[in-house]
C-alpha atoms as a PDB file:
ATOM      1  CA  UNK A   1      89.093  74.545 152.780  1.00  0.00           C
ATOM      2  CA  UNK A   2      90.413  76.688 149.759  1.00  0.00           C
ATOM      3  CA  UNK A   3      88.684  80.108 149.179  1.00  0.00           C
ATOM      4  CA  UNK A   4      88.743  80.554 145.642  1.00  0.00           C
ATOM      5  CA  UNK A   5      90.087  84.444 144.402  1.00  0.00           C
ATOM      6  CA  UNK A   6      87.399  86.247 142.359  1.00  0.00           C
ATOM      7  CA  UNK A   7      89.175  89.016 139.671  1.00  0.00           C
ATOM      8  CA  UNK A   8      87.351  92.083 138.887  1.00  0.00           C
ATOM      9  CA  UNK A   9      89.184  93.266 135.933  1.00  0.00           C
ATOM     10  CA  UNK A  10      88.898  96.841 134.769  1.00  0.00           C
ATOM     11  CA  UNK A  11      90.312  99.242 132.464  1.00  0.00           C
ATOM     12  CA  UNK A  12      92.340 102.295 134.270  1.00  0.00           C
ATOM     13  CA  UNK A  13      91.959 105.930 133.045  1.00  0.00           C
ATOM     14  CA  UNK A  14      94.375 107.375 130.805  1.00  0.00           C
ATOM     15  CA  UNK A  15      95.874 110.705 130.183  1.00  0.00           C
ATOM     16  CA  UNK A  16      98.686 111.826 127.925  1.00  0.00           C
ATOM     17  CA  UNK A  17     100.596 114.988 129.068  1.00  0.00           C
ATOM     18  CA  UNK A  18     103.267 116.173 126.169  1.00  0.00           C
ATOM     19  CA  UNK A  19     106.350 118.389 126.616  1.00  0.00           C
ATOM     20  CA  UNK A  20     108.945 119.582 124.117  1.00  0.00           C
ATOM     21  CA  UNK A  21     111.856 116.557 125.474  1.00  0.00           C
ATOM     22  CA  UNK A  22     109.825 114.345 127.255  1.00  0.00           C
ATOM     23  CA  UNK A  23     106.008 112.817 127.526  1.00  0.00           C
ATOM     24  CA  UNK A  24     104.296 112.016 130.559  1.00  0.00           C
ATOM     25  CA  UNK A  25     101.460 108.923 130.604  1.00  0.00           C
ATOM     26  CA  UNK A  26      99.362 109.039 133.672  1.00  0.00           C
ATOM     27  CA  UNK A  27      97.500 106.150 134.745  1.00  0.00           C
ATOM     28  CA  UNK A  28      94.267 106.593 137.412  1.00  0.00           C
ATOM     29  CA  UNK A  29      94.901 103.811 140.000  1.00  0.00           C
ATOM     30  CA  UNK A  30      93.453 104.217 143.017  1.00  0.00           C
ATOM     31  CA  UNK A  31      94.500 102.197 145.673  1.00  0.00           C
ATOM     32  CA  UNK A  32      97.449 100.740 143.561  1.00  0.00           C
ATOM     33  CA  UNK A  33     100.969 100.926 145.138  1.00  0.00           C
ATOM     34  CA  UNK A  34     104.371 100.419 142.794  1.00  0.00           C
ATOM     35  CA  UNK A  35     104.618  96.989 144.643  1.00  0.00           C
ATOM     36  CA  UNK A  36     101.015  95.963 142.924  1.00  0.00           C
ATOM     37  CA  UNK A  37     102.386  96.662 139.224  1.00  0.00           C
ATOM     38  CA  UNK A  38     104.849  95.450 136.655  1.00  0.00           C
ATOM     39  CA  UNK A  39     105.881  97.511 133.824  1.00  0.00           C
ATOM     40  CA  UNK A  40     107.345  95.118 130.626  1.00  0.00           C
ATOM     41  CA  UNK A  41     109.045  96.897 127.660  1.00  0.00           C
ATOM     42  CA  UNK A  42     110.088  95.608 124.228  1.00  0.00           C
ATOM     43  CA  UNK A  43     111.816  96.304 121.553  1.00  0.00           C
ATOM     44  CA  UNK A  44     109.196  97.015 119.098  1.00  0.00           C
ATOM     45  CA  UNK A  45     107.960  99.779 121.478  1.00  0.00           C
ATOM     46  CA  UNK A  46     105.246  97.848 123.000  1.00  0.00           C
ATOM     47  CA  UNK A  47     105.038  99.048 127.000  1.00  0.00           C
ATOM     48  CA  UNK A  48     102.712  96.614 129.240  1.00  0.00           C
ATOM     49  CA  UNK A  49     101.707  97.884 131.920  1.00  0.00           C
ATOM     50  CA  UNK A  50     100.013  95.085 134.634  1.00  0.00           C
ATOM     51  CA  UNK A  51      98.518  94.973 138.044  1.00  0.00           C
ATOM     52  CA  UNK A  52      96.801  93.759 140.934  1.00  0.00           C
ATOM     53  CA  UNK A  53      95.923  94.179 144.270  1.00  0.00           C
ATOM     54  CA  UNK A  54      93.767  92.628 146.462  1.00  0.00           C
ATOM     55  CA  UNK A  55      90.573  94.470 147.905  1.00  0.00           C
ATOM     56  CA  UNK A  56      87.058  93.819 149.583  1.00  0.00           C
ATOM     57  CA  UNK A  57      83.798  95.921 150.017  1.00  0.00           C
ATOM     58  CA  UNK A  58      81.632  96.301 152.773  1.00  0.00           C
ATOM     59  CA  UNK A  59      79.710  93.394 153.185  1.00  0.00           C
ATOM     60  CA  UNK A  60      81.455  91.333 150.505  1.00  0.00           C
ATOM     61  CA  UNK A  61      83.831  88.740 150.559  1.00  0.00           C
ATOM     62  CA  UNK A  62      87.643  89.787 151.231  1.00  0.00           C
ATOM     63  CA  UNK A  63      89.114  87.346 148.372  1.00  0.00           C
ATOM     64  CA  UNK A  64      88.638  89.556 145.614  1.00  0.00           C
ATOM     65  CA  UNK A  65      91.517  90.782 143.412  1.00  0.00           C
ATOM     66  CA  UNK A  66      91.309  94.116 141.243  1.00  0.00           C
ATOM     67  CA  UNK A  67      92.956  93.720 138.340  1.00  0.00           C
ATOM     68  CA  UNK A  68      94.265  95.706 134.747  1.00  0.00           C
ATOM     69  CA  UNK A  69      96.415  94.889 131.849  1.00  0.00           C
ATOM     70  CA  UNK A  70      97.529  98.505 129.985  1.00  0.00           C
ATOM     71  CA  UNK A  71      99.280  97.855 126.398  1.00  0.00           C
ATOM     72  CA  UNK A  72     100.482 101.189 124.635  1.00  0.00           C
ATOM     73  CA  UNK A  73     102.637 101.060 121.545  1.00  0.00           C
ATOM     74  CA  UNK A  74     105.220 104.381 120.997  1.00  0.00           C
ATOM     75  CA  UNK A  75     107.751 104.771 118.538  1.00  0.00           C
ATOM     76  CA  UNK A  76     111.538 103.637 119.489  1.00  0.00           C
ATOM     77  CA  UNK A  77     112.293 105.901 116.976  1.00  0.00           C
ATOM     78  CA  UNK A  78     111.036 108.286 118.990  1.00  0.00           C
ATOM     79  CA  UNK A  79     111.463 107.660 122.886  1.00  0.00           C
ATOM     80  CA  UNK A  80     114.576 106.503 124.633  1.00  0.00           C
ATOM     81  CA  UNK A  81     112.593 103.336 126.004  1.00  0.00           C
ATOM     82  CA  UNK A  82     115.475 102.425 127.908  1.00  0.00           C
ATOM     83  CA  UNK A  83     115.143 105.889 130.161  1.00  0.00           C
ATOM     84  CA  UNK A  84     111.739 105.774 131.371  1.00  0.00           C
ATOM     85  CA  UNK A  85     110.856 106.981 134.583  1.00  0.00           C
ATOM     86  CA  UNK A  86     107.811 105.370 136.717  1.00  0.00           C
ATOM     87  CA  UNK A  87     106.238 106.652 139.972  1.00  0.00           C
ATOM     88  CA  UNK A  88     103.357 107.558 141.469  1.00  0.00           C
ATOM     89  CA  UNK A  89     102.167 111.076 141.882  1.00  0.00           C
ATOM     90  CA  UNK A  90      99.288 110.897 144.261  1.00  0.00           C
ATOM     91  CA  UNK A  91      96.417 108.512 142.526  1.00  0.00           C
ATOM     92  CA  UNK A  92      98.177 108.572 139.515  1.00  0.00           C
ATOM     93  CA  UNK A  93     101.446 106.321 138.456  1.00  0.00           C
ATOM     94  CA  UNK A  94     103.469 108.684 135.958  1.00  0.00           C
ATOM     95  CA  UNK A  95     105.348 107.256 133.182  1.00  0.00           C
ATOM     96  CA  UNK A  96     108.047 109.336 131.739  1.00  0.00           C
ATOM     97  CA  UNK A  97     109.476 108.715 128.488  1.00  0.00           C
ATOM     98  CA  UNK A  98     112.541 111.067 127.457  1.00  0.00           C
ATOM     99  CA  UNK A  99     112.067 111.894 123.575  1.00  0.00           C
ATOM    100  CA  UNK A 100     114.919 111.455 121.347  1.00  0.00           C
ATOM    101  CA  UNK A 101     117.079 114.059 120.195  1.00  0.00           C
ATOM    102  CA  UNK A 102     115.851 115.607 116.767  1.00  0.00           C
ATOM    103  CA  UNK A 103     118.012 116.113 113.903  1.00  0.00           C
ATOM    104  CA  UNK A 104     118.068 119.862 113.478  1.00  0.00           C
ATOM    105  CA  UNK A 105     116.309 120.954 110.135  1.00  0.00           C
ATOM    106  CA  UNK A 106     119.027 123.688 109.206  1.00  0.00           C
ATOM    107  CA  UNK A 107     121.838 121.096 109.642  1.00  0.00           C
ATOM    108  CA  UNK A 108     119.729 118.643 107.378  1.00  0.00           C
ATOM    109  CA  UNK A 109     119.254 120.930 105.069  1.00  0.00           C
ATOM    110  CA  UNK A 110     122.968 121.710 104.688  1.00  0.00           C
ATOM    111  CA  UNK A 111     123.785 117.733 104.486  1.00  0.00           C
ATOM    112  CA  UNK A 112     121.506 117.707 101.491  1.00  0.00           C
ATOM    113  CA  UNK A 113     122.633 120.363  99.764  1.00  0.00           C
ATOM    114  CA  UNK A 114     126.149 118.984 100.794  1.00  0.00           C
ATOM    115  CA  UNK A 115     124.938 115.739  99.370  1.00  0.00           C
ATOM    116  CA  UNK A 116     123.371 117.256  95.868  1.00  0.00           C
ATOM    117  CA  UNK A 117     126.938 118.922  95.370  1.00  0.00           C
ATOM    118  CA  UNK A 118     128.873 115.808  95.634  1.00  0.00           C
ATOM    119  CA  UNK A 119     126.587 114.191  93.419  1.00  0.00           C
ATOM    120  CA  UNK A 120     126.940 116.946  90.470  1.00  0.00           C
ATOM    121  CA  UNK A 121     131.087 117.253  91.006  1.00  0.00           C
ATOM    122  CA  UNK A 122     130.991 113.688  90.739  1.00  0.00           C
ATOM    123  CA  UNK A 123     128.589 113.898  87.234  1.00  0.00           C
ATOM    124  CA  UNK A 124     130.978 116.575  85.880  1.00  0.00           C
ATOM    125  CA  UNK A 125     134.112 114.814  86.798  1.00  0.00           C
ATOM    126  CA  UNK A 126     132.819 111.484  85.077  1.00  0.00           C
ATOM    127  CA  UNK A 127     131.497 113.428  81.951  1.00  0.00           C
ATOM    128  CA  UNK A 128     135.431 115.204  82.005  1.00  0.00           C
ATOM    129  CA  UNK A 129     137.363 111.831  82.725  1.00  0.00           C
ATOM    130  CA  UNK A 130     134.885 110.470  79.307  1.00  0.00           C
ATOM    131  CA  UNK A 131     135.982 113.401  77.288  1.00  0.00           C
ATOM    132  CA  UNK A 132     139.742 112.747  78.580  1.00  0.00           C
ATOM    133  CA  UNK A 133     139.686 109.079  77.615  1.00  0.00           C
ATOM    134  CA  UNK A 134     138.387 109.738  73.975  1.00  0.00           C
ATOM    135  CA  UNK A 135     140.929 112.435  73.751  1.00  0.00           C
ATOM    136  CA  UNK A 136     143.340 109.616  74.673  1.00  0.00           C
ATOM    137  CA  UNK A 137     142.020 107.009  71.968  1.00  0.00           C
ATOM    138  CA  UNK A 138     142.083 109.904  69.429  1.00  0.00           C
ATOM    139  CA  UNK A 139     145.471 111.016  70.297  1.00  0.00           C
ATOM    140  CA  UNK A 140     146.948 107.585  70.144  1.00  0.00           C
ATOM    141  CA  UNK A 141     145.270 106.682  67.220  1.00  0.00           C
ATOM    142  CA  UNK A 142     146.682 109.936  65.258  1.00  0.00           C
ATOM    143  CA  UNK A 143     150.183 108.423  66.723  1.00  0.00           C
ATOM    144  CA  UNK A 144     149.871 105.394  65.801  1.00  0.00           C
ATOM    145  CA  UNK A 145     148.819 106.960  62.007  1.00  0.00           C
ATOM    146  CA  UNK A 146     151.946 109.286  62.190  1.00  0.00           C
ATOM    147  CA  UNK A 147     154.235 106.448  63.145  1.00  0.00           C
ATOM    148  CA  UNK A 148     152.694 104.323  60.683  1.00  0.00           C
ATOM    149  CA  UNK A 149     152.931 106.550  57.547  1.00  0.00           C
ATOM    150  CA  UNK A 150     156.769 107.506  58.283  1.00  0.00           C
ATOM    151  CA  UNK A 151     157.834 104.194  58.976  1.00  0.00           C
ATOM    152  CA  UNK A 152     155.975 102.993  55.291  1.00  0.00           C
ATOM    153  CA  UNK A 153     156.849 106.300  53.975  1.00  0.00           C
ATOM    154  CA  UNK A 154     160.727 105.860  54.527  1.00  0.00           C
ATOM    155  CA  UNK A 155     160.193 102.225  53.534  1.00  0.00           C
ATOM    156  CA  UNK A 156     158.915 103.291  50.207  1.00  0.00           C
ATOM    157  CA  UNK A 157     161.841 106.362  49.507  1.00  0.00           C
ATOM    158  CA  UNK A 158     164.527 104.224  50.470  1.00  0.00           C
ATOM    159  CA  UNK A 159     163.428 101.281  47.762  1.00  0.00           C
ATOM    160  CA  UNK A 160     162.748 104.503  45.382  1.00  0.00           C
ATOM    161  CA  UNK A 161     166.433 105.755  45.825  1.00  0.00           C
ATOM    162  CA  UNK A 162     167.840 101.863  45.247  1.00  0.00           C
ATOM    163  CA  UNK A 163     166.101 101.833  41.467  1.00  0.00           C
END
């Protein structure tokens, strides 16, 4: 005969311990060993952490299974999911997730005001290369006018002269 497995489900104590390059989360599982839990990670920053084990109580029946499902969401932006570090530290399992390297503020400053430069140059230039191409227009329309009045003006001394 088939015992059938009874599931206690419960939900694990938390606690969030924050450095400057790396956080820590620290689960409360008593009785838990790494064998007993699965740790899935995706893209979108979602970390699911699972487990069971199986346990009894005096007097009870020995087919019970304690069980916990742990879903925490933290930024990818943020944490370099791909470098976590899991183990357990007496009761607790540890999760370590390495923080991303910060841009530093002076150097994003200076790309900005890099950035605002380049954009006024390149206003000043286009407002110079207008003024240039109407300076152009003008000067070849005065040379056309120039050509045109000597060519018409010889035209008209030369039939003067044959009268």
């Amino acid at each position: 005969m088939e015992t059938k497995a009874y599931y206690d489900d419960f939900e694990p104590y938390c606690l969030w311990e924050t450095k400057e390059t790396y956080d820590i989360l620290k689960i409360y599982l008593q009785g838990f060993q790494m064998e007993h839990i699965k740790i899935e990670k995706k893209p979108n920053g979602e970390i699911i952490i699972s487990g069971e084990r199986p346990y009894s109580y005096s007097g009870g029946s020995s087919n019970r299974i304690k069980r916990f499902s742990k879903d925490i969401r933290v930024s990818p932006k943020e944490y370099d999911l791909s470098e976590l570090d899991v183990k357990f530290e007496g009761l607790y399992l540890c999760i370590t997730m390495p923080k991303k390297a910060k841009a530093n503020p002076i150097f994003v400053e200076q790309i900005i005001s890099l950035k605002h430069r380049c954009r006024k140059a390149h206003s000043e230039i286009a407002k110079k290369s207008k003024a240039i191409k109407v300076l152009v227009a003008v000067s070849l329309g005065m040379a056309l006018g120039v050509f045109l009045a000597f060519k018409y003006s010889k035209k008209y001394s030369y039939e003067e002269t044959i009268d």
